[in-house]
Protein backbone atom coordinates (compact mmCIF):
# COMPACT_ATOMS: atom_id res chain seq x y z
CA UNK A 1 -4.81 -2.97 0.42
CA UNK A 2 -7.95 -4.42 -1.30
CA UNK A 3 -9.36 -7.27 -3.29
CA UNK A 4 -12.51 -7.26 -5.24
CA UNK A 5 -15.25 -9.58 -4.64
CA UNK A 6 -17.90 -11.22 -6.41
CA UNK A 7 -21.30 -12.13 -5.89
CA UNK A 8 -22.26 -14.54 -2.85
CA UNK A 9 -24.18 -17.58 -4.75
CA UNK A 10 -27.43 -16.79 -5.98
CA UNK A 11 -26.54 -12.99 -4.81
CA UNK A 12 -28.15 -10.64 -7.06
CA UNK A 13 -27.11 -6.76 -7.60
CA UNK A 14 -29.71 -4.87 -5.77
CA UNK A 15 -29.91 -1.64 -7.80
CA UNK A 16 -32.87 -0.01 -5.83
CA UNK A 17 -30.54 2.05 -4.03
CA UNK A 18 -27.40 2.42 -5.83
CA UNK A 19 -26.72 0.92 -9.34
CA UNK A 20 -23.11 1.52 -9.00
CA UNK A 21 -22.39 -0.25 -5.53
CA UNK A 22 -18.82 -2.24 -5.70
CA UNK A 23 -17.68 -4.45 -3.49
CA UNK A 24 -14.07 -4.21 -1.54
CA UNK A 25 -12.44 -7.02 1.06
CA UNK A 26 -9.73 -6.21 3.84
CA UNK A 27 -6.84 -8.11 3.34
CA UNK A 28 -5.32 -7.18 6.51
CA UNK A 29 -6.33 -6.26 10.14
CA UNK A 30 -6.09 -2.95 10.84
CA UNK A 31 -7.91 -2.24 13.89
CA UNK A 32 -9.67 0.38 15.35
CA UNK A 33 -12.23 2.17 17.75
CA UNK A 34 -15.10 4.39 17.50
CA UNK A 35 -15.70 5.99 21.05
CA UNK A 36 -18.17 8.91 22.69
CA UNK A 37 -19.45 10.02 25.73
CA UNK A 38 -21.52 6.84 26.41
CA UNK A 39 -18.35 4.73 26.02
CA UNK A 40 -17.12 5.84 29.63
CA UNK A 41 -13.72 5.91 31.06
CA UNK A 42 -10.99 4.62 28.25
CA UNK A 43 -7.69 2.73 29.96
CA UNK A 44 -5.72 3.73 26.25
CA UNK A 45 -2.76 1.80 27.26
CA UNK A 46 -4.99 -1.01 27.49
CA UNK A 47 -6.20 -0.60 24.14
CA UNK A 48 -3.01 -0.18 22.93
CA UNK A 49 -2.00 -3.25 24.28
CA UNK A 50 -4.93 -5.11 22.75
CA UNK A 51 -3.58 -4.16 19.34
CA UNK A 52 -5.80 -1.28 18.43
CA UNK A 53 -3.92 0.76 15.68
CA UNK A 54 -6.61 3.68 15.60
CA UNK A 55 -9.48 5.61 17.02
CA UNK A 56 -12.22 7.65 16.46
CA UNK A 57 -13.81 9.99 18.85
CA UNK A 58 -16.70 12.18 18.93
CA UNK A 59 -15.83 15.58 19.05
CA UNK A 60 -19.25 17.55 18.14
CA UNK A 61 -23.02 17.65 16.77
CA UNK A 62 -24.66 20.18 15.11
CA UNK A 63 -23.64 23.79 16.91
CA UNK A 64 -24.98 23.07 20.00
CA UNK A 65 -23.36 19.83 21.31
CA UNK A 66 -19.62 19.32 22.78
CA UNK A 67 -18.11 15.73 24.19
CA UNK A 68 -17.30 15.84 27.58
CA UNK A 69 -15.02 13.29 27.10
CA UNK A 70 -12.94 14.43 23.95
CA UNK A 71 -10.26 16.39 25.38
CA UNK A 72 -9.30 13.42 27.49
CA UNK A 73 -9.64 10.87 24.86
CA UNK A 74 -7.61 13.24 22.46
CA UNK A 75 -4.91 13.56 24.41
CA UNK A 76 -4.76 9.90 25.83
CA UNK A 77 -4.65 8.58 22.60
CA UNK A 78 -1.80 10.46 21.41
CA UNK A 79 0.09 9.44 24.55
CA UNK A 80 -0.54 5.89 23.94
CA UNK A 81 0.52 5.90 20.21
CA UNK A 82 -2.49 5.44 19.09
CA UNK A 83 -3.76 7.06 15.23
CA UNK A 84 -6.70 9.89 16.27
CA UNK A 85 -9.62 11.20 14.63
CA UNK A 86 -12.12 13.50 15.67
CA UNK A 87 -15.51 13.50 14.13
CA UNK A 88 -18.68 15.68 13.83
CA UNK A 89 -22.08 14.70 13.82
CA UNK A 90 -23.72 16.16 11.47
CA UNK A 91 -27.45 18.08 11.70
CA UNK A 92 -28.61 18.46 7.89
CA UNK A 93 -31.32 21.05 9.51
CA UNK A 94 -28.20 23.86 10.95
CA UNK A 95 -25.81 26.28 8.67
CA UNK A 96 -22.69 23.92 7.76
CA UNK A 97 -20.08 27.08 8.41
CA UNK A 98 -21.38 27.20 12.05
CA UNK A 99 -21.09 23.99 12.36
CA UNK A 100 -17.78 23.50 11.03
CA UNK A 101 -16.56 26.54 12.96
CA UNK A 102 -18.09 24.58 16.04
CA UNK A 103 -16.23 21.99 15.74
CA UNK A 104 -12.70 23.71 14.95
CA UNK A 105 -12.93 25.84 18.27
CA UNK A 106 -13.74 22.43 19.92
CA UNK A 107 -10.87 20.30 18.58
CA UNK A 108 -7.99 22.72 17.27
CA UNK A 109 -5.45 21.85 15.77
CA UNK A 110 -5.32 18.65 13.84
CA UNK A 111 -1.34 17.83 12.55
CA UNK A 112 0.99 15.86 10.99
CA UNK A 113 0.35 12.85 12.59
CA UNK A 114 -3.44 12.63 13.18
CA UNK A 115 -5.73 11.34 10.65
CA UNK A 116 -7.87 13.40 9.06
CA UNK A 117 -11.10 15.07 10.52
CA UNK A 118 -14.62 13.20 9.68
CA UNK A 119 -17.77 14.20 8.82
CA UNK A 120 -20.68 11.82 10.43
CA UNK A 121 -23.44 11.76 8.03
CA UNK A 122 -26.27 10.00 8.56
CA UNK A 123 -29.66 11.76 9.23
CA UNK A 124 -32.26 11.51 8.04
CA UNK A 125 -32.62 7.81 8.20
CA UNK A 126 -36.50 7.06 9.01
CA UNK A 127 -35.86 7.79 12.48
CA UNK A 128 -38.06 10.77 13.79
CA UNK A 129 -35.30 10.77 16.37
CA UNK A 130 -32.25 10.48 14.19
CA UNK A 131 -30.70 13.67 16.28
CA UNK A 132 -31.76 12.29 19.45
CA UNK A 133 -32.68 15.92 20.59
CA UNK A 134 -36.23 14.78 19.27
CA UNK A 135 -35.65 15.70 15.56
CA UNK A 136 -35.66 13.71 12.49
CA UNK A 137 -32.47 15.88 10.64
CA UNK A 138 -34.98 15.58 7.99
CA UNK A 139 -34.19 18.54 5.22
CA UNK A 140 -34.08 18.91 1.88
CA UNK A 141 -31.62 17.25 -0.23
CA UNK A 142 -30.29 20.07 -2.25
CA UNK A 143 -29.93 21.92 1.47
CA UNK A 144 -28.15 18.70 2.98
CA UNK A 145 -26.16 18.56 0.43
CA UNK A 146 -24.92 22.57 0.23
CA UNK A 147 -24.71 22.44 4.15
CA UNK A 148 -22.60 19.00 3.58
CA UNK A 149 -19.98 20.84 1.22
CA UNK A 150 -19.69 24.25 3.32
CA UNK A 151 -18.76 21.82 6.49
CA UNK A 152 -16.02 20.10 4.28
CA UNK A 153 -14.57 23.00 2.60
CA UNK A 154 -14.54 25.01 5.92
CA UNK A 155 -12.46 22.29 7.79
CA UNK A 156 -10.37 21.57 4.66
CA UNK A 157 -9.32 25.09 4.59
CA UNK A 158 -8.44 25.27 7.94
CA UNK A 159 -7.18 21.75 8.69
CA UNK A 160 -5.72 21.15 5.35
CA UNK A 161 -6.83 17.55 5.77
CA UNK A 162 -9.74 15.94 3.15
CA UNK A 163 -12.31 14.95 5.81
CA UNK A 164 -13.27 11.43 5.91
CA UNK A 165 -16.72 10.84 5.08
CA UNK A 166 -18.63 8.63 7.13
CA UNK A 167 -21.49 7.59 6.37
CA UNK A 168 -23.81 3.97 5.59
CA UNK A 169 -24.40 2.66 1.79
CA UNK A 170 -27.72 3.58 0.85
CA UNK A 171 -27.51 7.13 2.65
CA UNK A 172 -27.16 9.43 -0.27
CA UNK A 173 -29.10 7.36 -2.88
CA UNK A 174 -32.24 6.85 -0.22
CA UNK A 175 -32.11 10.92 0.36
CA UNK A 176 -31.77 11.63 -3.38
CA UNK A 177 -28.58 13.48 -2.75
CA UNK A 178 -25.86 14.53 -5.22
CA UNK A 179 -22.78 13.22 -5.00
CA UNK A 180 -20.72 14.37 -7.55
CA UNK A 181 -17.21 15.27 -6.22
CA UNK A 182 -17.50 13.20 -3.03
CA UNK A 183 -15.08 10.47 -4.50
CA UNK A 184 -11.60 12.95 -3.95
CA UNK A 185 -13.09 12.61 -0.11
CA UNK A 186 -12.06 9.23 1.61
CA UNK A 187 -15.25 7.09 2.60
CA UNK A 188 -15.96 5.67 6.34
CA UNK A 189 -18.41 2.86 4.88
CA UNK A 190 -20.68 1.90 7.96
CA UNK A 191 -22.02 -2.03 6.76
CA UNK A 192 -22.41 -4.28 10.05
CA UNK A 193 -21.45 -7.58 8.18
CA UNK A 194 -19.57 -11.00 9.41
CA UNK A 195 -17.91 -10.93 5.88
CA UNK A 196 -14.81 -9.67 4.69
CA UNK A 197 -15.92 -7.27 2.35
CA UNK A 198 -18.13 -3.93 2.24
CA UNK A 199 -20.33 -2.60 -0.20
CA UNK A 200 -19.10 0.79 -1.76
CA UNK A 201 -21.26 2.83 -2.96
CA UNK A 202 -21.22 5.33 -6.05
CA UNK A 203 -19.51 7.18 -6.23
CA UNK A 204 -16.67 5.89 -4.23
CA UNK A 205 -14.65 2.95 -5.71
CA UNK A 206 -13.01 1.83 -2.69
CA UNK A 207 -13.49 2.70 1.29
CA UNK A 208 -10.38 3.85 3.36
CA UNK A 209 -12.07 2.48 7.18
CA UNK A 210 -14.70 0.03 7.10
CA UNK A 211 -16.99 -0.25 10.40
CA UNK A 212 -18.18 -3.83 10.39
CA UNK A 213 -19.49 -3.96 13.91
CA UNK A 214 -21.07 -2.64 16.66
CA UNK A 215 -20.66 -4.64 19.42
CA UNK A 216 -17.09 -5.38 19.88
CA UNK A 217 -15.34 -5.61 23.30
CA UNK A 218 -11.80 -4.45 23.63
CA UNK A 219 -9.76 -4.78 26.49
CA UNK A 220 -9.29 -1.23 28.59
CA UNK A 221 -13.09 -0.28 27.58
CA UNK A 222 -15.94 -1.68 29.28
CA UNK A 223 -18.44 -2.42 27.73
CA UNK A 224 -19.13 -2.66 23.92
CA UNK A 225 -17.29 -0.97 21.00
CA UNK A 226 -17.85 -0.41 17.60
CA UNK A 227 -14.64 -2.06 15.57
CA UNK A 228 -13.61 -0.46 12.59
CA UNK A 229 -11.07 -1.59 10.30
CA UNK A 230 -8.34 0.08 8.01
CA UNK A 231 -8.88 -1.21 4.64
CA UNK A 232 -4.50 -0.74 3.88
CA UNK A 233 -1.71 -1.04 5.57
CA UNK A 234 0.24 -0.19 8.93
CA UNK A 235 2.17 1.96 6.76
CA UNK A 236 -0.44 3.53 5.04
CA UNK A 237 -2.36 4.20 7.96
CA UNK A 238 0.80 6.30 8.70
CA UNK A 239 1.02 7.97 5.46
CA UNK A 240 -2.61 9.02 6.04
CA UNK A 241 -1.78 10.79 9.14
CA UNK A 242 0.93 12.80 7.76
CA UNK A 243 -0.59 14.36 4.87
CA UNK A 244 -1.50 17.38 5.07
CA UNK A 245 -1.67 20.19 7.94
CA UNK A 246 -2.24 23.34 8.96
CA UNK A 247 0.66 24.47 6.57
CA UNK A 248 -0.79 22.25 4.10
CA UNK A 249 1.97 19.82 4.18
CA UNK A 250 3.71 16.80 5.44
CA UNK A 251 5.27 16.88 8.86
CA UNK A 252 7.35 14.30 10.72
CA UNK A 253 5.28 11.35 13.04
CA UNK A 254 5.10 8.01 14.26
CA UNK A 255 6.19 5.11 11.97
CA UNK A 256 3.65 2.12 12.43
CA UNK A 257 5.28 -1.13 13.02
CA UNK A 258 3.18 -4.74 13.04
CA UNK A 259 -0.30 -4.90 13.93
CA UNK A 260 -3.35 -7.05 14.92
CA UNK A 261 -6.26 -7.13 16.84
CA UNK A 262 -8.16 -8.69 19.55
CA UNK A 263 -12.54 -8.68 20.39
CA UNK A 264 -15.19 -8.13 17.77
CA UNK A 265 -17.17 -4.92 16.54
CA UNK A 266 -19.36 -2.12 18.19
CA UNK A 267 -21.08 1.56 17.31
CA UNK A 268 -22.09 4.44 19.16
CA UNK A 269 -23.01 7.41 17.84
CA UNK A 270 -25.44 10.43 18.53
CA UNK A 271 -24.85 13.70 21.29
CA UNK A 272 -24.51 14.03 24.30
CA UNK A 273 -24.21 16.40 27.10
CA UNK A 274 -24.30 20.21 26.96
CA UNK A 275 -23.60 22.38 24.02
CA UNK A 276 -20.98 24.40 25.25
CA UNK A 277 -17.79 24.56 22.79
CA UNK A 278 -14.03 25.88 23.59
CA UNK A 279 -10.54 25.00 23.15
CA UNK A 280 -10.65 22.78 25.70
CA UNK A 281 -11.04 20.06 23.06
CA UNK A 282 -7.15 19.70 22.78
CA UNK A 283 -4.70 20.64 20.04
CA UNK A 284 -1.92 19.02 19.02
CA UNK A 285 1.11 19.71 16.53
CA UNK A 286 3.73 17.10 17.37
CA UNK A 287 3.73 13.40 16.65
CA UNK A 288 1.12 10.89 16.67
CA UNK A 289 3.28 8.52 17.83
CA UNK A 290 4.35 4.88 16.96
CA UNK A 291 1.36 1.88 16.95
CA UNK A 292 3.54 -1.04 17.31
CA UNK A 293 2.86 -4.57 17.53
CA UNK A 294 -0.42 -5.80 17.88
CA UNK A 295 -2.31 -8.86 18.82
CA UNK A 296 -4.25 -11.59 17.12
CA UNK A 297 -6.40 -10.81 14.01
CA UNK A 298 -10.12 -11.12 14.47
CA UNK A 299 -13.12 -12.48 12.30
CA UNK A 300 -14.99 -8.89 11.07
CA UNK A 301 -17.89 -8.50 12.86
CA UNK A 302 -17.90 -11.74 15.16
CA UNK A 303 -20.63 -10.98 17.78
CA UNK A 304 -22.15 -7.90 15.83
CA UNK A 305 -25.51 -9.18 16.71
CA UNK A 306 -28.70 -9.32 14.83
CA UNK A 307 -28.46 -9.35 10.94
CA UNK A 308 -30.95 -9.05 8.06
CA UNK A 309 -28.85 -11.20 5.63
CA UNK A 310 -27.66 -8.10 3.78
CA UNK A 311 -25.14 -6.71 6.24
CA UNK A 312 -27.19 -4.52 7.80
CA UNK A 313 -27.66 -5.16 11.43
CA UNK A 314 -31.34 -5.41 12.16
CA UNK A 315 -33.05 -2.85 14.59
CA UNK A 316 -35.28 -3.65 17.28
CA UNK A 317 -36.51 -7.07 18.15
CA UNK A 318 -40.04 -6.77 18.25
CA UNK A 319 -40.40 -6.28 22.31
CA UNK A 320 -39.70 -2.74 22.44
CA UNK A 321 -42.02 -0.16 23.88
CA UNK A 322 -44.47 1.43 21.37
CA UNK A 323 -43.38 4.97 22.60
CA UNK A 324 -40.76 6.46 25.37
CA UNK A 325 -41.28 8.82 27.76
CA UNK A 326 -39.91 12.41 26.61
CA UNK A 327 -37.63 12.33 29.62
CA UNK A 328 -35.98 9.40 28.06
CA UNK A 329 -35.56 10.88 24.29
CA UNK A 330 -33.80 13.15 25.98
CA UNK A 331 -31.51 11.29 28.20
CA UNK A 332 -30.77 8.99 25.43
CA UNK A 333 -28.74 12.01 23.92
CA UNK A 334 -25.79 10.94 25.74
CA UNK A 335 -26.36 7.10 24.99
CA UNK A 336 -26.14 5.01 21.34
CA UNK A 337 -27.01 6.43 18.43
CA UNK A 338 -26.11 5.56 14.79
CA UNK A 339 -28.38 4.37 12.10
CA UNK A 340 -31.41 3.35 14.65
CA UNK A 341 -34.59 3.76 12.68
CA UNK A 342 -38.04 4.55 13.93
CA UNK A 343 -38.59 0.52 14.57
CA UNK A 344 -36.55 0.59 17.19
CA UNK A 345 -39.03 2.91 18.92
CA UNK A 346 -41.91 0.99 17.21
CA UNK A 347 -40.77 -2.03 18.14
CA UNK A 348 -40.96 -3.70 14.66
CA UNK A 349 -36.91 -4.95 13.18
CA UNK A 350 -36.60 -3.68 9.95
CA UNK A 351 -33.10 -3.59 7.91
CA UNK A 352 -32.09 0.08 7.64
CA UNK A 353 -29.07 -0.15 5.00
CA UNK A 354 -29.04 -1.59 1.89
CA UNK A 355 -28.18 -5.13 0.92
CA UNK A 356 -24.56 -5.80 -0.36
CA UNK A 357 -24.62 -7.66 -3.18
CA UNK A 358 -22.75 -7.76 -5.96
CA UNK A 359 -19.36 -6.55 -6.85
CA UNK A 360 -19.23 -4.26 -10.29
CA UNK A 361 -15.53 -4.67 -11.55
């Protein structure tokens, strides 16, 4: 379910980016995870318990990268009635058939009953080590963009699911990329904000998830989270799970009772360990399962850290490092990684989304 907004006071549309940004508010608390490799060891009954309706789990990157930590995540969360997702990272600079084809051998079969795959797009983003395998993603935007469309239509065909796509506000407008057709596609908006609403941009009119944070803490994960937020219902977050299939159709699942939530936001990202790809990654075909009650609804994005004003968490704070060792770089491919700009290795905070101003009813 959403609301529009309007404008905070004195807030001004800022059209440098995307001249057809809305505005959308939760009006419930839907709650959910993002988790990869760096997360460690999940206790899912424990998340469960905290009232987390949904979660989101790293499956892939590019064609060379596979989760150590997704087959047990994928099944855990399935045991503990909680929605799934797996997503793929996405490297504009590799064929988007392999990649798609990557990731399908990883996860298998996605069902009635688990939400819908999701494409992670984000690089480029300023960061020469976007990829954290030392590479920008950088590419050309008529390349990212056919590369984007053969990933979708690969894992629409074989999943018959619409992927979600995830990605930040200002991503396709700030890489001059065509996005005619993405609106039949439901959006993942990434804006790190202690409001209640997210900026949508064009040519989306609403978002489906929202992730407002990136530091949340949940109980059953140590550590900090990313908290994401389905902008609906219970019972539409169960709808969303049914449709579709590998037969293209509707299949019997979990109802969704009552929910909540408990902690404040969080948000990994990036690859991690070795490339190597098999069924391993879990298939399912039964039953999601039931989310039931929850536990007490939570200001979005309390605790999300530093912000720029414009819902954009800032990166860097001015005492990093001007450079890291290689050895580093490449450790950090199992560690954070979503929408870090070169600053962060710089050392200088910059905003790296765009402000949400705003709403155009």
């Amino acid at each position: 379910m959403l609301a529009a907004c309007g404008a905070p006071p004195g807030g001004a549309e800022d059209t440098a980016s995307t001249s057809e940004a809305v505005q959308t508010c939760a009006t419930a608390d839907i709650e959910g995870v993002d988790v990869y490799d760096g997360t460690g060891t999940i206790d899912w009954a424990s998340v469960k318990g905290a009232g987390i309706a949904f979660a989101m789990m790293k499956a892939t990157q590019g064609t060379y990268n596979t989760q150590k930590t997704f087959p047990t995540n994928w099944s855990e969360t399935q045991a503990n009635g909680v929605y799934r997702s797996a997503y793929h990272f996405f490297d504009p600079t590799e064929d988007g058939v392999a990649q798609a084809q990557h990731y399908l051998q990883v996860v298998g079969t996605i069902g009635p009953g688990d939400l819908p795959p999701m494409l992670d797009i984000e690089c480029p983003d300023g960061d020469p080590n976007c990829l954290y395998t030392g590479a920008s993603g950088q590419a050309a935007a008529s390349d990212i963009q056919t590369r984007m469309w053969d990933w979708i239509h690969t894992v629409e065909a074989a999943t018959g699911k619409k992927p979600l796509i995830y990605t930040f506000p200002s991503y396709f407008s700030s890489n001059g990329i065509d996005t005619t057709g993405l609106d039949a596609y439901p959006l993942y908006i990434a804006d790190i904000t202690t409001g209640n609403c997210t900026v949508v941009p064009s040519p989306w009119t609403a978002a489906t998830f929202w992730q407002y944070s990136w530091t949340g803490t949940v109980a059953g994960i140590g550590g900090q989270v990313d908290r994401d937020r389905f902008m609906g219902t219970l019972a539409g977050l169960g709808q969303l799970a049914q449709e579709g299939g590998p037969d293209g159709g509707a299949g019997d699942g979990g109802a969704a009772g009552d929910a909540g939530a408990a902690g404040a936001g969080g948000r990994e990202g990036g690859a991690s360990s070795d490339g190597g790809a098999g069924p391993e990654g879990g298939a399912r075909a039964d039953a999601a399962g039931t989310p039931g009650d929850a536990g007490s609804s939570i200001v979005p994005g309390s605790g999300a850290g530093s912000s720029s004003g414009c819902g954009c968490r800032l990166a860097g704070d001015g005492s990093t490092p001007g450079a890291l060792p290689a050895v580093l770089a490449a450790l950090a491919l199992g560690l954070r990684r979503r929408h870090r700009s070169a600053s962060v290795l710089a050392g200088a905070p910059v905003s790296i989304c765009r402000r949400p101003t705003s709403a155009r009813a």
